[in-house]
C-alpha atoms as a PDB file:
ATOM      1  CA  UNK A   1     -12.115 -24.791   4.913  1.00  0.00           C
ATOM      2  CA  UNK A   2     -13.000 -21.321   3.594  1.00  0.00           C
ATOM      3  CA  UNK A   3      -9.657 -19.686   4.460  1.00  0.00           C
ATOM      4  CA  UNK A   4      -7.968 -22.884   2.391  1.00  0.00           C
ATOM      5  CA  UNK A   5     -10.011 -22.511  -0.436  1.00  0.00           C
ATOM      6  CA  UNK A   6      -9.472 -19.049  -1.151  1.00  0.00           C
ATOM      7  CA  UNK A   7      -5.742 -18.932  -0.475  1.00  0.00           C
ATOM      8  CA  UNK A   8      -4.940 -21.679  -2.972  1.00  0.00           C
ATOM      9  CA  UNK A   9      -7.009 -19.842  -5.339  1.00  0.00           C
ATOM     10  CA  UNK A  10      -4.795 -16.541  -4.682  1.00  0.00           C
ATOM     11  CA  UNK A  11      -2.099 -18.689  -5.088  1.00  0.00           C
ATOM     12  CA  UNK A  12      -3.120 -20.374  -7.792  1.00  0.00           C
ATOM     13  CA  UNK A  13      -4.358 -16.890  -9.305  1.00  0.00           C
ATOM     14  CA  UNK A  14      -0.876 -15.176  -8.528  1.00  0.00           C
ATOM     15  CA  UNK A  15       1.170 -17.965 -10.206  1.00  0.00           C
ATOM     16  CA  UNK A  16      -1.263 -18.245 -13.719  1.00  0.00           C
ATOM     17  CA  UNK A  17      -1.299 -14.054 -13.469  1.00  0.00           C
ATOM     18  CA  UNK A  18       2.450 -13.891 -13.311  1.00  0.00           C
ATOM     19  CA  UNK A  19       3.042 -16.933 -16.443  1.00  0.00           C
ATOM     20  CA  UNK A  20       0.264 -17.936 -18.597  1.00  0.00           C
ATOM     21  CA  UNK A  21      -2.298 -15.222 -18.402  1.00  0.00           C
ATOM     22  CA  UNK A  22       0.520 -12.797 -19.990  1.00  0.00           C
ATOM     23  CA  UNK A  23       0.084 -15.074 -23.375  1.00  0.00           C
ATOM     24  CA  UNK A  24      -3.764 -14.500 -23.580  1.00  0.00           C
ATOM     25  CA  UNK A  25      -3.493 -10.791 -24.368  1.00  0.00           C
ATOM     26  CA  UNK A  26      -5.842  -8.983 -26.736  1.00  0.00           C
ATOM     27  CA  UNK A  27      -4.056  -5.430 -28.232  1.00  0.00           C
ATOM     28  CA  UNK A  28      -1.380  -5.935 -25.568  1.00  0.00           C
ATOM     29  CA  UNK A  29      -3.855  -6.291 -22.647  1.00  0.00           C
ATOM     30  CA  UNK A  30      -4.540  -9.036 -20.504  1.00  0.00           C
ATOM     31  CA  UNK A  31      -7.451  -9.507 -17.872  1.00  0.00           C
ATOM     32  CA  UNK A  32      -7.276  -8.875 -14.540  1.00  0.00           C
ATOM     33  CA  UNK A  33      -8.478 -11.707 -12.631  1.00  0.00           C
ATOM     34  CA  UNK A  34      -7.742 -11.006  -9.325  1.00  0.00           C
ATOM     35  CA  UNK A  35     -10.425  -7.711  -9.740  1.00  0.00           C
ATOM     36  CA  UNK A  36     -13.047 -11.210 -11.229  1.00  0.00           C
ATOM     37  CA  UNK A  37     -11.638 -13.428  -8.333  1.00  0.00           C
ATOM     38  CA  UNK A  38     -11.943  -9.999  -5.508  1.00  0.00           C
ATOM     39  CA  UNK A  39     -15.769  -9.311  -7.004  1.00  0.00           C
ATOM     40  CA  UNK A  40     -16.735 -12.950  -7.010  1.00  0.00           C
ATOM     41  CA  UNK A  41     -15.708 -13.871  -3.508  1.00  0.00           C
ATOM     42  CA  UNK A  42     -17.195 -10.801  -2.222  1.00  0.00           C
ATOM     43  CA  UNK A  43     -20.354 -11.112  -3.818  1.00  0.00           C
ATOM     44  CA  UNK A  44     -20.758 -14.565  -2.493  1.00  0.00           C
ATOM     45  CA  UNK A  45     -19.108 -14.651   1.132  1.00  0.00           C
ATOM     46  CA  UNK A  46     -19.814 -10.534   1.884  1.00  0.00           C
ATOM     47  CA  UNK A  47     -17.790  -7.555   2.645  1.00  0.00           C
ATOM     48  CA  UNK A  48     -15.308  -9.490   5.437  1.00  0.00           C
ATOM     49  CA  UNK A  49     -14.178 -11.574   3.331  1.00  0.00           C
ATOM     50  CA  UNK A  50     -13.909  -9.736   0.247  1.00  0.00           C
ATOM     51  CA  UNK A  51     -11.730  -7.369   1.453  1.00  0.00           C
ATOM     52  CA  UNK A  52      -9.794  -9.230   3.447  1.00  0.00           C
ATOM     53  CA  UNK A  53      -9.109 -11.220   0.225  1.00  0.00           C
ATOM     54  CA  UNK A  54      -9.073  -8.181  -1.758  1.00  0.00           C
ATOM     55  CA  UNK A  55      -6.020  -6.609   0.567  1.00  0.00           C
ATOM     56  CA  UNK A  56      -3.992  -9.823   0.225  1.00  0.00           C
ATOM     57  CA  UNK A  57      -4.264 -10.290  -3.071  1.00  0.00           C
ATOM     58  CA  UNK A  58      -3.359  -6.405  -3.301  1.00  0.00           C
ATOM     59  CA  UNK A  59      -0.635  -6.877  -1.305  1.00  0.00           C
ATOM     60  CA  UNK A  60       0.748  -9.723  -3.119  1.00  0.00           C
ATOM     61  CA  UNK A  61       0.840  -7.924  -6.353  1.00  0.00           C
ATOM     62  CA  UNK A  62       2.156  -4.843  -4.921  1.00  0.00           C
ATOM     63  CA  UNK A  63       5.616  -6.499  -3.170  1.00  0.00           C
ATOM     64  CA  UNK A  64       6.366  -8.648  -6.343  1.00  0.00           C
ATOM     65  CA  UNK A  65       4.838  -6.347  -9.605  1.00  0.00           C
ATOM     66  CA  UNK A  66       4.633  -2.352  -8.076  1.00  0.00           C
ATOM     67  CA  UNK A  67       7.374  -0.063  -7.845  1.00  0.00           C
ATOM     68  CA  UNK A  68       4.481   1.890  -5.283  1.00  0.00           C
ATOM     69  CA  UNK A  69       3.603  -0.929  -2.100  1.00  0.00           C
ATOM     70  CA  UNK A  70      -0.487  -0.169  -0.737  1.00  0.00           C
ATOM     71  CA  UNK A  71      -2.056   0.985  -4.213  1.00  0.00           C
ATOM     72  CA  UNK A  72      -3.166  -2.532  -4.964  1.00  0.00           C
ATOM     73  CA  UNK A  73      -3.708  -3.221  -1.681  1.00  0.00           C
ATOM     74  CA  UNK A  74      -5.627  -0.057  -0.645  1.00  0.00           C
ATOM     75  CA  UNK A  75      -8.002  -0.406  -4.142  1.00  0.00           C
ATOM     76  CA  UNK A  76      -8.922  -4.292  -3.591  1.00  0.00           C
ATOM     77  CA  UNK A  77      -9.513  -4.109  -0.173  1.00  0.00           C
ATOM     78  CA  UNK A  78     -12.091  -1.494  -1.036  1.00  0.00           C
ATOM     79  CA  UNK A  79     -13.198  -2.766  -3.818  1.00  0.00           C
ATOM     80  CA  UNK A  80     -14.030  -6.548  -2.132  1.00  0.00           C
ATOM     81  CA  UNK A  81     -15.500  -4.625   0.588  1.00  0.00           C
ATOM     82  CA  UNK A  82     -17.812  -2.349  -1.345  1.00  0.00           C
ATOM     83  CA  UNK A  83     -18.759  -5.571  -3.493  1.00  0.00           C
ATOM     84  CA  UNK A  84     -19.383  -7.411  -0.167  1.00  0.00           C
ATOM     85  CA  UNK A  85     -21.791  -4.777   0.853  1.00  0.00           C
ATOM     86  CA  UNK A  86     -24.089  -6.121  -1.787  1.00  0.00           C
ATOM     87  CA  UNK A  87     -24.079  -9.517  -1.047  1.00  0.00           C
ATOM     88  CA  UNK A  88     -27.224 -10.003   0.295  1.00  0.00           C
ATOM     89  CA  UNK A  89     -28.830  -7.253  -1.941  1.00  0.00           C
ATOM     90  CA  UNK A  90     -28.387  -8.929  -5.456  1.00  0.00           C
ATOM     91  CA  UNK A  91     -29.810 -12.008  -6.569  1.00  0.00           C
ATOM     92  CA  UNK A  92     -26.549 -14.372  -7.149  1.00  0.00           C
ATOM     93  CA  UNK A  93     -28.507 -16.354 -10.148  1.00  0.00           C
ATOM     94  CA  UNK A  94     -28.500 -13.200 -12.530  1.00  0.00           C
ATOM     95  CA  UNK A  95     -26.194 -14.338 -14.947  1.00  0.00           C
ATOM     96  CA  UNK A  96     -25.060  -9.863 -15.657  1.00  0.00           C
ATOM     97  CA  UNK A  97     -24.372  -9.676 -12.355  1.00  0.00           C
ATOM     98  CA  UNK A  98     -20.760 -10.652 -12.359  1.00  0.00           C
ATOM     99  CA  UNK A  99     -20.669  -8.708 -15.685  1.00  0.00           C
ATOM    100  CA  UNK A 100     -22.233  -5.420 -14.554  1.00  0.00           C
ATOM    101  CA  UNK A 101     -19.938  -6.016 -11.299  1.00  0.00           C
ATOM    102  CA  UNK A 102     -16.924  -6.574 -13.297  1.00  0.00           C
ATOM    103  CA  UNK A 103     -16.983  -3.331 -15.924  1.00  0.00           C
ATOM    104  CA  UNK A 104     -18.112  -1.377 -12.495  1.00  0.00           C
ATOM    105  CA  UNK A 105     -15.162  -2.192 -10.901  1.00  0.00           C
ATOM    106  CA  UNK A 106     -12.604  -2.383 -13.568  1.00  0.00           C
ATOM    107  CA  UNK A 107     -13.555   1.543 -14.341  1.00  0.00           C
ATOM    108  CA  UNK A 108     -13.365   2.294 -10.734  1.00  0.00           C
ATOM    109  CA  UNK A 109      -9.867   0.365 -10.457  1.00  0.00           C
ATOM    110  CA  UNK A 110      -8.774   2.033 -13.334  1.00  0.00           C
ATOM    111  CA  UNK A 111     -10.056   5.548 -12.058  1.00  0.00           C
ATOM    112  CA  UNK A 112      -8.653   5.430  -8.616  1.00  0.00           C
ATOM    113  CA  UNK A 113      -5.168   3.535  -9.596  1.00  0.00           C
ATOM    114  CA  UNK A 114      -4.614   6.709 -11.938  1.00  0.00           C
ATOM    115  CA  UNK A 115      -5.625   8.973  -9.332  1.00  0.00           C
ATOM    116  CA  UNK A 116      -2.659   7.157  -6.764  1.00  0.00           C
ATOM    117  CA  UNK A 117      -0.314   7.947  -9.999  1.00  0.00           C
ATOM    118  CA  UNK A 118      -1.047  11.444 -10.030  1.00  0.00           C
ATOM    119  CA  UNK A 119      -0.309  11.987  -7.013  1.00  0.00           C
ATOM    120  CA  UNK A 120       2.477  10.019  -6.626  1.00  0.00           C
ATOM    121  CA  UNK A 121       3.988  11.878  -9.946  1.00  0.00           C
ATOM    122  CA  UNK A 122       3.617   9.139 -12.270  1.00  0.00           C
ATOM    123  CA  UNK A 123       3.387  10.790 -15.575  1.00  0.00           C
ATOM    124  CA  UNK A 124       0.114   8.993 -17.088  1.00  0.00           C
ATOM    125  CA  UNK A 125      -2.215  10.229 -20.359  1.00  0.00           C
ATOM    126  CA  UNK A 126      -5.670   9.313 -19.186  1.00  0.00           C
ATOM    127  CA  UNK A 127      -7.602   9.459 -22.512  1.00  0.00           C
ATOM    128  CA  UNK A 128      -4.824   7.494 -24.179  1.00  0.00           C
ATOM    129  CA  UNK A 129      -4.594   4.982 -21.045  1.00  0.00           C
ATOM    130  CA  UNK A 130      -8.533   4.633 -21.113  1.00  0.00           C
ATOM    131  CA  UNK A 131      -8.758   4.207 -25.112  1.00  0.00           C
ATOM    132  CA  UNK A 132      -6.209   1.746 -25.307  1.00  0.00           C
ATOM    133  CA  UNK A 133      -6.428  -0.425 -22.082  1.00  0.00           C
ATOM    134  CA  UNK A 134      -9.382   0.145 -20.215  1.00  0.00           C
ATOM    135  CA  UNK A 135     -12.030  -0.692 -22.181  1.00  0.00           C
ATOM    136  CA  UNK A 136     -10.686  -3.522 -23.619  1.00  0.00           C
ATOM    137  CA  UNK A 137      -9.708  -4.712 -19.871  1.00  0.00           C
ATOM    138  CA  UNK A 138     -13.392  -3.956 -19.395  1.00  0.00           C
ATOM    139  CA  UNK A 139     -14.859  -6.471 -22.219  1.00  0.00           C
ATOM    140  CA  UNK A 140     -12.428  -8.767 -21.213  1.00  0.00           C
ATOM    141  CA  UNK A 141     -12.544  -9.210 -17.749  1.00  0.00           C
ATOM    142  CA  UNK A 142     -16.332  -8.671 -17.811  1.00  0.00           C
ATOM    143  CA  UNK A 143     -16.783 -12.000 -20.164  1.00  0.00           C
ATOM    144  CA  UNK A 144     -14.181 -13.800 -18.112  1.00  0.00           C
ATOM    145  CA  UNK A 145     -16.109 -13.096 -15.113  1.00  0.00           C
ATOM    146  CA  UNK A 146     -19.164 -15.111 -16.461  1.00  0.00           C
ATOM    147  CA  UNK A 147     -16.966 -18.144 -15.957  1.00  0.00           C
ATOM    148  CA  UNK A 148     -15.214 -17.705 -12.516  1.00  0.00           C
ATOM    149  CA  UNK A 149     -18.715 -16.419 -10.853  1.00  0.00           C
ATOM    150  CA  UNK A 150     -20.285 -19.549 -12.224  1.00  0.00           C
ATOM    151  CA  UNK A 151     -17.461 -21.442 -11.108  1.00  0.00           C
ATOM    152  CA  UNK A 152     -16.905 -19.739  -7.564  1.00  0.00           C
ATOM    153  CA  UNK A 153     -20.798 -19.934  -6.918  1.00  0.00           C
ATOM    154  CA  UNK A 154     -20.263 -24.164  -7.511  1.00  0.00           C
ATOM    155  CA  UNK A 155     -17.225 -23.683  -4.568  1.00  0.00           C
ATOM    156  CA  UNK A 156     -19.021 -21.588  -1.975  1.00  0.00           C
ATOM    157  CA  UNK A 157     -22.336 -21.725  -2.030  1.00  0.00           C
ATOM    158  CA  UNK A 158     -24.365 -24.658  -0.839  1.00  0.00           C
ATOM    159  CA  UNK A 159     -27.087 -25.718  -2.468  1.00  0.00           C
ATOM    160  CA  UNK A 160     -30.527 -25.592  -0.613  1.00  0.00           C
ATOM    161  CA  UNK A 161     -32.906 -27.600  -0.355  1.00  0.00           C
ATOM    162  CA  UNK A 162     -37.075 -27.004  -0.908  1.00  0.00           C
ATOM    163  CA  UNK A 163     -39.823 -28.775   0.074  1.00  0.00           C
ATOM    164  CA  UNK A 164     -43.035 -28.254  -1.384  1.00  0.00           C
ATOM    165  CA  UNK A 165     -44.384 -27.867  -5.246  1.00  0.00           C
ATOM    166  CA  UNK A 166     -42.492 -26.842  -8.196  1.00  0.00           C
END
């Protein structure tokens, strides 16, 4: 039931990414949700899954969107599995976890996705691409993540129950 549920929300991710996201841009940037989705699902089902989702959502992005096929891929995948490593570590109730999670990893993204460029040749101005997309991408997908961690956490986790006094 797990494997459905997460591959009709990369589905459903990939199809609102590629149309209706594009018309919610602030200063020309939109958020990335598949980094929210990647950090939420790995937070909550661990470093397996998070990377395995991470790598097809990656890979997804990179045969349709990239002129380069594996950056995507390569970046996710370590970024759901690095994520999933703190799974049981962090309390899931903290409501700045997803936000901490999410400016974490949209940096790191951002870092290593330039670093891929470089090497590849791309011809990219760091300061500039940091000033004007980054950290906007990082407010953005950070306050967006509030919503989809709350939302994923109602999907996948199941509630427990306690006996004794409150």
């Amino acid at each position: 039931m797990t494997v459905f549920i997460i591959s009709l929300i990369i589905i459903i991710n990939f199809i609102l990414q590629s149309t209706v996201i594009s018309y919610f841009s602030i200063f020309g940037v939109v958020p990335n949700t598949s980094l929210i989705i990647i950090v939420a699902i790995a937070l909550l089902k661990g470093k397996k899954v998070g990377s395995t989702t991470g790598l097809l959502i990656g890979l997804l992005q990179d045969i349709v969107f990239s002129s380069v096929i594996g950056v995507n891929a390569f970046i996710y995948f370590f970024i759901g599995y690095l994520m999933g490593m703190a799974e049981d570590k962090l309390s899931k109730e903290n409501i700045l976890l997803p936000v901490i999670m999410s400016i974490i990893t949209t940096i790191g993204y951002h870092f290593f996705y330039f670093l891929f460029m470089f090497f590849l040749n791309y011809d990219i101005s760091f300061s500039i691409f940091f000033k004007q997309i980054v950290i906007i991408e990082m407010i953005y997908n950070s306050l967006l993540s509030i919503f989809l961690f709350k939302l994923f956490s109602k999907i996948f986790v199941m509630p427990s129950i306690t006996f004794g006094k409150k």
